[in-house]
C-alpha atoms as a PDB file:
ATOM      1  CA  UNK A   1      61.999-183.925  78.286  1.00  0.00           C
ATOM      2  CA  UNK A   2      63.263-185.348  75.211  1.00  0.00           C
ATOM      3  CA  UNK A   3      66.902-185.364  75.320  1.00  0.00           C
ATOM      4  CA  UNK A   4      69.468-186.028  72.026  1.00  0.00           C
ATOM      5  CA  UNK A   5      70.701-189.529  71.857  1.00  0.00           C
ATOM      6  CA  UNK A   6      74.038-190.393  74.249  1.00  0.00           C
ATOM      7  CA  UNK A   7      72.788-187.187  76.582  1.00  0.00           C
ATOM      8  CA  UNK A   8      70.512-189.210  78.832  1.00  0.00           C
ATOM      9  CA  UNK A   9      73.359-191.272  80.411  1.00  0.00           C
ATOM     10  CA  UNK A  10      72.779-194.291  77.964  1.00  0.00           C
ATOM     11  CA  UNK A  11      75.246-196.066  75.943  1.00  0.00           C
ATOM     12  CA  UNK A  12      75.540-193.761  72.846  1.00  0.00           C
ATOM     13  CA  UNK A  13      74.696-195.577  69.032  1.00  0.00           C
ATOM     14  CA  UNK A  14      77.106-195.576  66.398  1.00  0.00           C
ATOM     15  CA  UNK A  15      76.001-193.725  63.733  1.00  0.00           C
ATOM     16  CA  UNK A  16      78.240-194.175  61.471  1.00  0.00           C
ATOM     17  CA  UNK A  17      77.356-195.918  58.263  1.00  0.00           C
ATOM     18  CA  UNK A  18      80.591-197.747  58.485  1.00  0.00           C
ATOM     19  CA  UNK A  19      81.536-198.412  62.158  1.00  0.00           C
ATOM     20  CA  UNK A  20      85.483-197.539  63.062  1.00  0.00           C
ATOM     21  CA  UNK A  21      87.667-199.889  64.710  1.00  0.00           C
ATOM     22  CA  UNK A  22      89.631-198.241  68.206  1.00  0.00           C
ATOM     23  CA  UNK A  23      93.238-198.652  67.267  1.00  0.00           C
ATOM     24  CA  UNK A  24      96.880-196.857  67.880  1.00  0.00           C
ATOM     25  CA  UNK A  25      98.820-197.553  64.696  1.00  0.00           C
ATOM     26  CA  UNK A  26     101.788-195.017  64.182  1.00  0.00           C
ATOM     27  CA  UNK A  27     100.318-193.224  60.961  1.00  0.00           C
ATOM     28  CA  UNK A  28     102.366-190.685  58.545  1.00  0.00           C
ATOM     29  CA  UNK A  29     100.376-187.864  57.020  1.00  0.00           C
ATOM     30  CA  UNK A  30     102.362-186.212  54.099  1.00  0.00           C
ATOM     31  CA  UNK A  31     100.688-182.426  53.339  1.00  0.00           C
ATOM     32  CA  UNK A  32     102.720-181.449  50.056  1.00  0.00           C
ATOM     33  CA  UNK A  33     106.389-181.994  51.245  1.00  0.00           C
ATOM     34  CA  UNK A  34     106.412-181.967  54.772  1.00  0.00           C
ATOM     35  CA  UNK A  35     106.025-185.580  56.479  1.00  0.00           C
ATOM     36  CA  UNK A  36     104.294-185.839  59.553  1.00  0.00           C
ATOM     37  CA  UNK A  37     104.077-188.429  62.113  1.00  0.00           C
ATOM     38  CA  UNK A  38     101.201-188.765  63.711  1.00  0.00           C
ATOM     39  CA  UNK A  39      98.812-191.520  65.982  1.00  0.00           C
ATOM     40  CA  UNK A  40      95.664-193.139  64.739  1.00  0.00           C
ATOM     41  CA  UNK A  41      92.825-193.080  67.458  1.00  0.00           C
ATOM     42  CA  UNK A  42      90.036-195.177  65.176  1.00  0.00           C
ATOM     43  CA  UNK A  43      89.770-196.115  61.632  1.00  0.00           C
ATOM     44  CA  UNK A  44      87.242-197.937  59.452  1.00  0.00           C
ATOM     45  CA  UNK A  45      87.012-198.601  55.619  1.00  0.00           C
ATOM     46  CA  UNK A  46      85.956-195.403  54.545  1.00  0.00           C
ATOM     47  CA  UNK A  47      88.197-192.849  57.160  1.00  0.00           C
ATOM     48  CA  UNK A  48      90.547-192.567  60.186  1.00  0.00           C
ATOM     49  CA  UNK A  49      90.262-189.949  63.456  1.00  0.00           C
ATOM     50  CA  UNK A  50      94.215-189.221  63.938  1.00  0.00           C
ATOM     51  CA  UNK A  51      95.614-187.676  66.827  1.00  0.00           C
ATOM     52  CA  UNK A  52      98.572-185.291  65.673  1.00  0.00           C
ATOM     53  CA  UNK A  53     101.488-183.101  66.262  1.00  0.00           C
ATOM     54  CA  UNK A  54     100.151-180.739  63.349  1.00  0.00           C
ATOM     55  CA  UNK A  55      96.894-179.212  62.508  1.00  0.00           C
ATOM     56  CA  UNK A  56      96.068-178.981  58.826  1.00  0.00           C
ATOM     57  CA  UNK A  57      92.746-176.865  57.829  1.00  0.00           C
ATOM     58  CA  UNK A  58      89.756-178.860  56.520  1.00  0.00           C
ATOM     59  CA  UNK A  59      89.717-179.657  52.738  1.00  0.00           C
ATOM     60  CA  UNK A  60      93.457-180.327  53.015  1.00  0.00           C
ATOM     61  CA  UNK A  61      94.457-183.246  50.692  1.00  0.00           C
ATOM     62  CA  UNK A  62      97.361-185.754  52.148  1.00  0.00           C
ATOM     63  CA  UNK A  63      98.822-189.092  51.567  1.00  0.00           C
ATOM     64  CA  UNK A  64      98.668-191.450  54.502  1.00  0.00           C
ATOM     65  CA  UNK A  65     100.765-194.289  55.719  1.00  0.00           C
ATOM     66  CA  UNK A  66      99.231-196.573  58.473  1.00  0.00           C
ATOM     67  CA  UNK A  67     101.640-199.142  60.267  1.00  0.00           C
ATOM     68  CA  UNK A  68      99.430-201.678  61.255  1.00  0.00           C
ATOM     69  CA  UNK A  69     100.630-204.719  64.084  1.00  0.00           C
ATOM     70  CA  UNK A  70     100.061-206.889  61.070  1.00  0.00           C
ATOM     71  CA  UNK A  71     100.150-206.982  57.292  1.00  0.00           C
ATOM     72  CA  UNK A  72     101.214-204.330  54.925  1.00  0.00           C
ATOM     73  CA  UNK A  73     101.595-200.518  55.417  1.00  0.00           C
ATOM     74  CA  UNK A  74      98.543-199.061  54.491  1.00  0.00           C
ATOM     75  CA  UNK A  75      99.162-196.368  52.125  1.00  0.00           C
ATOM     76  CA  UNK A  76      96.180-194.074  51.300  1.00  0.00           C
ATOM     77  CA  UNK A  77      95.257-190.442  49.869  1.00  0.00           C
ATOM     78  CA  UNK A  78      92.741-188.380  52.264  1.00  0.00           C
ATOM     79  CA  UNK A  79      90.866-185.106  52.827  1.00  0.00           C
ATOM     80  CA  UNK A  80      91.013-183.513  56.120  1.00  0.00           C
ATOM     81  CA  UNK A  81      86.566-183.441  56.471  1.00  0.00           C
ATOM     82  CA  UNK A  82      86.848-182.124  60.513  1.00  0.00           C
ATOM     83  CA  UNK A  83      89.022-180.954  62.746  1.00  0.00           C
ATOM     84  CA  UNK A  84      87.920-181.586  66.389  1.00  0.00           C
ATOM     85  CA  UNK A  85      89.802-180.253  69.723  1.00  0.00           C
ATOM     86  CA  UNK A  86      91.047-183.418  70.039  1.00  0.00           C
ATOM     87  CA  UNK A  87      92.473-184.293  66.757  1.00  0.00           C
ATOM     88  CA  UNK A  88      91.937-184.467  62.573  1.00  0.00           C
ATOM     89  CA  UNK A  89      88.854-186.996  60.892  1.00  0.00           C
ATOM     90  CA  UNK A  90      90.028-187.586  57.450  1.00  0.00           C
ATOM     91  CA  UNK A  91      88.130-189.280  54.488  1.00  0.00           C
ATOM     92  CA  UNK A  92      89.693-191.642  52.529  1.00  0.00           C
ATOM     93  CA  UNK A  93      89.572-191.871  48.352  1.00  0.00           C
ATOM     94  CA  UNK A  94      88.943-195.108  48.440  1.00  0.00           C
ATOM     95  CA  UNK A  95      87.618-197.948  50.859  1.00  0.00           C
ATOM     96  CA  UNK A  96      90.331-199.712  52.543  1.00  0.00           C
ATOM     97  CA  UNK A  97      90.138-203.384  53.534  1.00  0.00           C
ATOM     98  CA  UNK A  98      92.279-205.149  56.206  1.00  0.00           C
ATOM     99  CA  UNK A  99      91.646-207.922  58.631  1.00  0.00           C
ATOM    100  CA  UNK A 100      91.680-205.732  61.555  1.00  0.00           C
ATOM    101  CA  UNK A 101      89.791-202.811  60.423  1.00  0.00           C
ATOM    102  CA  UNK A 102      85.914-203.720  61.261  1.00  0.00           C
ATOM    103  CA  UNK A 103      83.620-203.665  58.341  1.00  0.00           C
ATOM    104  CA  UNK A 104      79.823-203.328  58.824  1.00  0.00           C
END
């Protein structure tokens, strides 16, 4: 029986095109005037999985603000591309580079 990858019991692949780094950076999502604070669960160069206190629908444009252990806010606009039970994958409008954000 041929089985989808990551449903026989094996270490699932990444397939990503641009792997995302596990973090939990306090993040700020501002949809139009409200300000939202939220939690980032991953992020890479190109997007971010956020867990929130808010659901916005997909297509949603927002400004974020990461607070990284290190460096500089990030500060970045977004689409909402999916919204899973367990939180909000957004797209970024531009790549983002920082020295603890993996890039592959």
């Amino acid at each position: 029986m041929n089985l989808p990858s990551g449903e026989s019991g094996g270490p699932r692949r990444e397939r990503r095109r641009h792997p995302r780094t596990p973090v939990a950076w306090p993040v700020l999502v501002e949809a139009g005037k409200r300000r939202h604070p939220c939690q980032t669960v991953d992020i890479g160069v190109q997007g971010a999985k956020l867990s929130p206190k808010i659901w916005l629908q997909t297509g949603t444009e927002v400004r974020l603000q990461f607070a990284p252990p290190e460096g500089e806010p990030i500060r970045i606009g977004a689409l909402v591309w999916r919204v899973d039970a367990d939180g909000l994958a957004f797209l970024f409008d531009q790549r983002v580079a920082h020295p603890l954000i993996r890039n592959a």
